[in-house]
Protein backbone atom coordinates (compact mmCIF):
# COMPACT_ATOMS: atom_id res chain seq x y z
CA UNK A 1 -6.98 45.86 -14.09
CA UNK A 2 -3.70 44.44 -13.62
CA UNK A 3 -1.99 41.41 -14.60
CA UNK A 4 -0.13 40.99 -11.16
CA UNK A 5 -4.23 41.05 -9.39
CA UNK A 6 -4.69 38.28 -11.88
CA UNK A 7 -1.85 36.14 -10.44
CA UNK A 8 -2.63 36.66 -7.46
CA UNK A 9 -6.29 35.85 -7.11
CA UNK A 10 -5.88 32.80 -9.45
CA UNK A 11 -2.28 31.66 -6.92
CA UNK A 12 -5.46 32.01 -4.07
CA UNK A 13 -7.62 29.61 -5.51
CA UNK A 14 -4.75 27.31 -6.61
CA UNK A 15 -2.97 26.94 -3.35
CA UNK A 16 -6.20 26.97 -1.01
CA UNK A 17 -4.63 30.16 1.10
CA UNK A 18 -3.29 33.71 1.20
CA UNK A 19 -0.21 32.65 2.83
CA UNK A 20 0.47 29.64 0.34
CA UNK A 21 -0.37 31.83 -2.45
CA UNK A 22 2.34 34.80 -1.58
CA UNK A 23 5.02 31.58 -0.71
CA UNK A 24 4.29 30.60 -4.48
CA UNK A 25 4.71 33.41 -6.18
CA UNK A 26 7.52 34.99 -3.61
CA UNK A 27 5.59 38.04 -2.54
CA UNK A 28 4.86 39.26 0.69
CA UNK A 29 1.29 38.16 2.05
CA UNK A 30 0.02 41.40 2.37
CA UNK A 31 0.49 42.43 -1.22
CA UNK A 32 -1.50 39.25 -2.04
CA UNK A 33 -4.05 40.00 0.15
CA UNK A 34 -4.04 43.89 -1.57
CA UNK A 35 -3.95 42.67 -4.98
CA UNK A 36 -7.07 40.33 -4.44
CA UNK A 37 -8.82 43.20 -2.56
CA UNK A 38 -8.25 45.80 -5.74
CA UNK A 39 -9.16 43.34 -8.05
CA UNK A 40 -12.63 43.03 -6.25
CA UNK A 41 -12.62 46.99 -6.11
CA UNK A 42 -12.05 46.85 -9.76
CA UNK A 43 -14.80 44.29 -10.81
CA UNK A 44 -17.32 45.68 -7.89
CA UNK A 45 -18.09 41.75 -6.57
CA UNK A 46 -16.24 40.08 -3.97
CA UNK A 47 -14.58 37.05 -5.80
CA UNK A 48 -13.40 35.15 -2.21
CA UNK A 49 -15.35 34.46 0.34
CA UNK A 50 -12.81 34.93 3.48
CA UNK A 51 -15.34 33.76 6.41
CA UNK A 52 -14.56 29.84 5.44
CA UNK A 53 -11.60 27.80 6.23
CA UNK A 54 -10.54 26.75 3.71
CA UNK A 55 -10.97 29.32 1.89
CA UNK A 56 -13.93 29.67 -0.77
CA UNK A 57 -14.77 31.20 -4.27
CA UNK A 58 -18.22 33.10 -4.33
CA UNK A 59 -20.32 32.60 -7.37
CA UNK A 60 -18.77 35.51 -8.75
CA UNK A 61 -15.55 34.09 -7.73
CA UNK A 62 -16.56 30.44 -9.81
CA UNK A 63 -17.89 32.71 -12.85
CA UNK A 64 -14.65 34.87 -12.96
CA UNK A 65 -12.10 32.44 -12.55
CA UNK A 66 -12.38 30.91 -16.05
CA UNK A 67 -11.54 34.31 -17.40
CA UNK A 68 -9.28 34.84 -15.80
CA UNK A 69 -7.42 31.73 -16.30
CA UNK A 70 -8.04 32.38 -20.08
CA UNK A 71 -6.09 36.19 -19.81
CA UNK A 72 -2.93 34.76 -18.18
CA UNK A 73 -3.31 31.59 -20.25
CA UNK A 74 -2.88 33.97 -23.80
CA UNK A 75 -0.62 35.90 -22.00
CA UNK A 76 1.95 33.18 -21.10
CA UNK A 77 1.29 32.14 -25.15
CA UNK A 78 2.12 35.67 -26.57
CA UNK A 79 5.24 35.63 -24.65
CA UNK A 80 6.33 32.26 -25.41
CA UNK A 81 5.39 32.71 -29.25
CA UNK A 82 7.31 36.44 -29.67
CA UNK A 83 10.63 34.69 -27.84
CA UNK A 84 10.51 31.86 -30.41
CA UNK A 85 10.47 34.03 -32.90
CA UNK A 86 13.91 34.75 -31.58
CA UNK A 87 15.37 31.71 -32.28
CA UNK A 88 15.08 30.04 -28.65
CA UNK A 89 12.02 28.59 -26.50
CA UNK A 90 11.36 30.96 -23.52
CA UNK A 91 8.66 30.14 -20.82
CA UNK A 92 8.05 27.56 -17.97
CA UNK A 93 6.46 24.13 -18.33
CA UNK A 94 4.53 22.90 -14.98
CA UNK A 95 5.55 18.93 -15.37
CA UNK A 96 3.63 16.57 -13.31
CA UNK A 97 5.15 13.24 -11.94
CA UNK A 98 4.60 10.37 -9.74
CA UNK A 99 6.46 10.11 -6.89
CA UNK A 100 8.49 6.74 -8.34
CA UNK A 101 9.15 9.15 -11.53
CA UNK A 102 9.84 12.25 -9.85
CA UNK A 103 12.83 10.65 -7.55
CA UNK A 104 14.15 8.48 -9.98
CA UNK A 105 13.91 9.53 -13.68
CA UNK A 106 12.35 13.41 -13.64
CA UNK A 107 15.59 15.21 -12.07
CA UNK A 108 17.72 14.11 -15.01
CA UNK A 109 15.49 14.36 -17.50
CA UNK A 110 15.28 17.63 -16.53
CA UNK A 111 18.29 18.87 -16.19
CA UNK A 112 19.60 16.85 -19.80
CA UNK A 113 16.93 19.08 -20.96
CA UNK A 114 18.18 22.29 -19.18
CA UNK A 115 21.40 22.40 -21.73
CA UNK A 116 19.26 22.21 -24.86
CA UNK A 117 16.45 24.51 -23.94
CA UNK A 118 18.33 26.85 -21.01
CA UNK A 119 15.56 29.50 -21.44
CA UNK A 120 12.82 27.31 -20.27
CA UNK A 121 12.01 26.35 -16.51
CA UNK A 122 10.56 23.08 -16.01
CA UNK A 123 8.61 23.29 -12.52
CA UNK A 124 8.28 19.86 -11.69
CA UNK A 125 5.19 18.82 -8.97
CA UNK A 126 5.53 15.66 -7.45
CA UNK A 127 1.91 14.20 -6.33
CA UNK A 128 0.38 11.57 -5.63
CA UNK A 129 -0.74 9.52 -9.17
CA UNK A 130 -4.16 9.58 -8.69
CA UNK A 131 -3.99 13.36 -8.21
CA UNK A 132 -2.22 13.76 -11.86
CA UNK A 133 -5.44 13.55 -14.21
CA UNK A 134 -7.15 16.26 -12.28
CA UNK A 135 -3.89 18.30 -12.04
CA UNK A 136 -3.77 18.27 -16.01
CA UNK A 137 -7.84 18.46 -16.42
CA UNK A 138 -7.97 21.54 -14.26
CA UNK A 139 -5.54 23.17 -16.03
CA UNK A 140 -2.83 23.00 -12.56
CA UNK A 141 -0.23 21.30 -14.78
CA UNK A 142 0.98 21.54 -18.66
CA UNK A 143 2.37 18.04 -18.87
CA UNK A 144 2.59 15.04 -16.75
CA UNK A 145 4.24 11.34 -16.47
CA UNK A 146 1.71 9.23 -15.31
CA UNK A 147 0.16 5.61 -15.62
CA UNK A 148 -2.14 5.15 -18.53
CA UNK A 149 -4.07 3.30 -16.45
CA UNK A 150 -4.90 6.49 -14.54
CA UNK A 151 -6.07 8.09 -17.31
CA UNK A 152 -8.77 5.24 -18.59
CA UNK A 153 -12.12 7.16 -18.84
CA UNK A 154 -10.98 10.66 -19.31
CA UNK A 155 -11.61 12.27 -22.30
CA UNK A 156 -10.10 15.96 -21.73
CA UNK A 157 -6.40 14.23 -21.73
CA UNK A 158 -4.87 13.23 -24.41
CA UNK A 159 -1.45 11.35 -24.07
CA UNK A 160 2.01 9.37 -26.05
CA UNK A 161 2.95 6.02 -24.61
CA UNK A 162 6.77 6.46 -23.26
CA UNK A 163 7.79 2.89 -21.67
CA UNK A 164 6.32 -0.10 -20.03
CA UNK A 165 7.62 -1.19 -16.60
CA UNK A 166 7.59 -4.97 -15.32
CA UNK A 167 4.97 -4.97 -12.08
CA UNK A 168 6.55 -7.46 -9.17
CA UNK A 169 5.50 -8.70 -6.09
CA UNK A 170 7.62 -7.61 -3.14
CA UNK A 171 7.58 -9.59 0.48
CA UNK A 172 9.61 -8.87 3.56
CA UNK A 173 12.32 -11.65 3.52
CA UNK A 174 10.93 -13.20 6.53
CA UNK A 175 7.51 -13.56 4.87
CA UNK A 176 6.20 -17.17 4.44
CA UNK A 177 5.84 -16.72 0.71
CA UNK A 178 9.53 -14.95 0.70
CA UNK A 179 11.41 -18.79 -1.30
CA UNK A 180 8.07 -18.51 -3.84
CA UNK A 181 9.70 -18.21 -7.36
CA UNK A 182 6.68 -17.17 -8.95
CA UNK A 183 2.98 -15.89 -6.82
CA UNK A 184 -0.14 -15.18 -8.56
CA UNK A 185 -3.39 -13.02 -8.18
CA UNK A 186 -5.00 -16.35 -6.47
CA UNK A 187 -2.04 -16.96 -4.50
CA UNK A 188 -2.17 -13.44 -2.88
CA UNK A 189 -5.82 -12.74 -2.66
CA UNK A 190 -6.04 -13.77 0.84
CA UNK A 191 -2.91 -11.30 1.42
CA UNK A 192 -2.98 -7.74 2.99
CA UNK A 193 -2.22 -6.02 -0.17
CA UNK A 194 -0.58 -2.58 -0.17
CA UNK A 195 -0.60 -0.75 -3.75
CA UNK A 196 0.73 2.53 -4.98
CA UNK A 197 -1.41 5.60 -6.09
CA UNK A 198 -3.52 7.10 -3.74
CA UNK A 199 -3.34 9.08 -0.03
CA UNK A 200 -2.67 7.41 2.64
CA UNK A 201 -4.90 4.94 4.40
CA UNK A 202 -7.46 4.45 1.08
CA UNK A 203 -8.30 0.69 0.30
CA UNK A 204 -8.93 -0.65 -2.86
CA UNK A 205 -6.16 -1.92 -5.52
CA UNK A 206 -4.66 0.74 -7.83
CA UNK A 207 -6.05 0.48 -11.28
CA UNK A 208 -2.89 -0.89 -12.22
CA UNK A 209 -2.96 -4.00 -10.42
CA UNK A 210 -7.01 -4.27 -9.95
CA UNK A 211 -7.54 -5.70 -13.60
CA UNK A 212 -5.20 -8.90 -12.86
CA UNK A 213 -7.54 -9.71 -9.69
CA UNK A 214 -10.68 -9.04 -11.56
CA UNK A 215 -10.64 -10.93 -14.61
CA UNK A 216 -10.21 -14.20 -12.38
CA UNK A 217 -13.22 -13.08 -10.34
CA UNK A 218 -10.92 -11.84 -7.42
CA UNK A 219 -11.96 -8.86 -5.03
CA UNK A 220 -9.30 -8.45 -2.29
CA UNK A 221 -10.29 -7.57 1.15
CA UNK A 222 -7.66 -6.48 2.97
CA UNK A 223 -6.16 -3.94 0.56
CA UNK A 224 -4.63 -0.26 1.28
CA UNK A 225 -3.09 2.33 -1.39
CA UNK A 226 -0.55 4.79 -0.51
CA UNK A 227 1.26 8.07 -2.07
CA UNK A 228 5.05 7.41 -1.38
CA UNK A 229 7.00 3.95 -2.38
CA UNK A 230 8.82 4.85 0.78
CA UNK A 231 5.85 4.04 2.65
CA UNK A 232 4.57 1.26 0.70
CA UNK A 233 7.89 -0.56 1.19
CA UNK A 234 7.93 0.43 4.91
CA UNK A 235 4.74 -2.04 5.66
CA UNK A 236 6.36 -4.42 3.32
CA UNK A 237 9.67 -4.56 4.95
CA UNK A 238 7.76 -4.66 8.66
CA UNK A 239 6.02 -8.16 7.66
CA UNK A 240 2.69 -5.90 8.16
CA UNK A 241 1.78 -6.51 3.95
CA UNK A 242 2.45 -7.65 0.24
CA UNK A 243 2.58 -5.45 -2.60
CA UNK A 244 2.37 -5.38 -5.95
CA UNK A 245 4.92 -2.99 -7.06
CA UNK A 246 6.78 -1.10 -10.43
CA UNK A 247 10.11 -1.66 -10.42
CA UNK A 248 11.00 2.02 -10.64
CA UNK A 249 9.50 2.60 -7.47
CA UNK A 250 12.23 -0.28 -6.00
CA UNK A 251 15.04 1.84 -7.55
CA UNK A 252 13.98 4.74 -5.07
CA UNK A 253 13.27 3.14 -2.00
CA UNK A 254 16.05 0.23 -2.32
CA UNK A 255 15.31 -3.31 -1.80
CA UNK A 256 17.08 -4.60 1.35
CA UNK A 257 15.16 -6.85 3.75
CA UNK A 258 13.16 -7.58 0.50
CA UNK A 259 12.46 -10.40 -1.89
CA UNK A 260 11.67 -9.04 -5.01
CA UNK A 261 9.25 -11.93 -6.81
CA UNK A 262 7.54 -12.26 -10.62
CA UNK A 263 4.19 -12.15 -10.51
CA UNK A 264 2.89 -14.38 -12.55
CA UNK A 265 -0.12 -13.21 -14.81
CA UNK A 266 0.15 -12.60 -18.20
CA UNK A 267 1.07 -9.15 -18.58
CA UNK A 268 2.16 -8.11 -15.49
CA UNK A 269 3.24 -4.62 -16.55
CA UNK A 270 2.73 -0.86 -15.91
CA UNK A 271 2.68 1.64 -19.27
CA UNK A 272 3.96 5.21 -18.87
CA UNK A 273 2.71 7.96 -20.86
CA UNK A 274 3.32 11.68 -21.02
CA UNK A 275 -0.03 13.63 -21.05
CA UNK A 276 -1.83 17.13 -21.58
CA UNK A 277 -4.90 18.15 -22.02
CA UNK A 278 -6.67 17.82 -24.90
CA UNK A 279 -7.37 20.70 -27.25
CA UNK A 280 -5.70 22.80 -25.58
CA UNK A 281 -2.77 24.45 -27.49
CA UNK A 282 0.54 23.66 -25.91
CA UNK A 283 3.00 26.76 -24.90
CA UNK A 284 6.75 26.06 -27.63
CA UNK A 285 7.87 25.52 -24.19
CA UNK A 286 5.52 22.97 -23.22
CA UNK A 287 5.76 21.17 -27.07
CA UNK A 288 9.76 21.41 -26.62
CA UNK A 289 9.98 19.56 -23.58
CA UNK A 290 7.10 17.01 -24.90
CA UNK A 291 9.16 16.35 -28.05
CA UNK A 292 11.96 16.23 -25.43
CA UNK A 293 10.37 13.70 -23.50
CA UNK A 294 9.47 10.99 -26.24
CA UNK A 295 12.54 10.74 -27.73
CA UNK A 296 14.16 10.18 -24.51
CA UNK A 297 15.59 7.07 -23.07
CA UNK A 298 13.11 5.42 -20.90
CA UNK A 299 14.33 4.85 -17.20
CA UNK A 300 17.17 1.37 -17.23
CA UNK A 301 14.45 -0.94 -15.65
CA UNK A 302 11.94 0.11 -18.38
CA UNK A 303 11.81 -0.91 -22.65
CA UNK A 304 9.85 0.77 -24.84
């Protein structure tokens, strides 16, 4: 058995397809497709079942995964472990960020921590936030930036608080409420509201702004989430909605045609945290660019 067959099948399962799977790990399709065949030679089960779309793990696919996971997993370690004893940190870290963190924070972060640590690659994966905790539960990502609000419920992560960010409400400048000095949850509850976290087109608040509405008894009707701040500020900026908004997400998308307003409820603030899953034991790669990461200036429109 080989560890490239390993790679392979596990790149399947991760990316959904043979042809995203070869893109990720910069091999030709067809040696994918070969190494995935020979490992099912090698274990005598067929691990994927290739008459779905997408395509499909078999149960021996479900009850082999986990292993193999668990070979590259020690793997990776051993590596990272022998090259430390060299004096450096070797390996690559799989950082996870929201899309507000990812365009404006993330990039220089990373590359600060390119000159300190030049032996490690930090692959970052920008995703929606709601798709972070599962990311890092599954094992799809070694460290992420995400809301702590996101992560509320979830026992396999464990996480350090980084910064807190001031939430505002944001109106198109021709928007009735666009000379308000101050709006609260009341005040907007009759609003189409248009919140940050999720795919496109979901409804609901995101569970950073829900708890402001709820503890005054408030369910919002007209309500939509989206991935990207570019889109959430699009609808904004067309009249079409009002959203509740960090105000690193504003530093990527620019505010012009906006009114940026306080909104006033006690609290009105997002905390960041970086987060991993708990017990499992961090790559020196993964625990440099943690330690990295806390005692790093927070983004300008963020404290600590």
């Amino acid at each position: 058995m080989q560890i490239a067959w390993l790679r392979a099948f596990t790149a399947v399962v991760d990316h959904g397809t043979v042809v995203a799977a070869a893109t990720a790990l910069g091999r030709p399709q067809s040696r994918v497709s070969s190494y995935v065949s020979q490992l099912e030679s090698e274990l005598g089960v067929v691990l994927i079942d290739r008459s779905r779309r997408p395509l499909d793990l078999t149960t021996a696919g479900h009850t082999f995964l986990p292993h193999a996971r668990a070979v590259l997993r020690t793997l990776a370690t051993a590596d990272d472990e022998l090259a430390h004893l060299g004096g450096h940190e070797h390996g690559t870290v799989r950082l996870a960020c929201i899309p507000s963190i990812a365009g404006a924070y993330a990039p220089s972060l990373v590359d600060r921590f390119a000159r300190t640590e030049p032996s490690v690659v930090v692959r970052l994966q920008e995703m929606a936030t709601s798709a972070v905790p599962p990311a890092i539960v599954e094992r799809r990502a070694d460290l992420a930036l995400v809301p702590v609000a996101y992560l509320d419920g979830i026992p396999e992560i464990e996480s350090l608080p980084l910064w807190t960010e001031k939430l505002v409400v944001v109106v198109s400048d021709a928007h009735r409420l666009a000379t308000r000095r101050s709006l609260s949850p009341r005040e907007l509850a009759d609003e189409f509201l248009v919140t940050s976290g999720s795919g496109e087109g979901m409804s609901g608040l995101s569970p950073e702004v829900r708890p402001f509405f709820a503890r005054e008894g408030l369910r919002p009707e007209a309500t939509r989430r989206v991935a990207s701040p570019h889109t959430l500020v699009a609808l904004v900026r067309r009249g079409v909605a009002v959203s509740i908004v960090n105000e690193l997400a504003l530093a990527v998308t620019g505010t012009a045609g906006l009114v940026v307003i306080p909104f006033g409820t006690p609290d009105a603030q997002r905390r960041i945290a970086v987060a991993w899953r708990r017990g499992d034991s961090l790559s020196p790669a993964s625990l440099a660019l943690r330690r990295f990461i806390v005692g790093s200036r927070p983004p300008s429109v963020a404290t600590r």
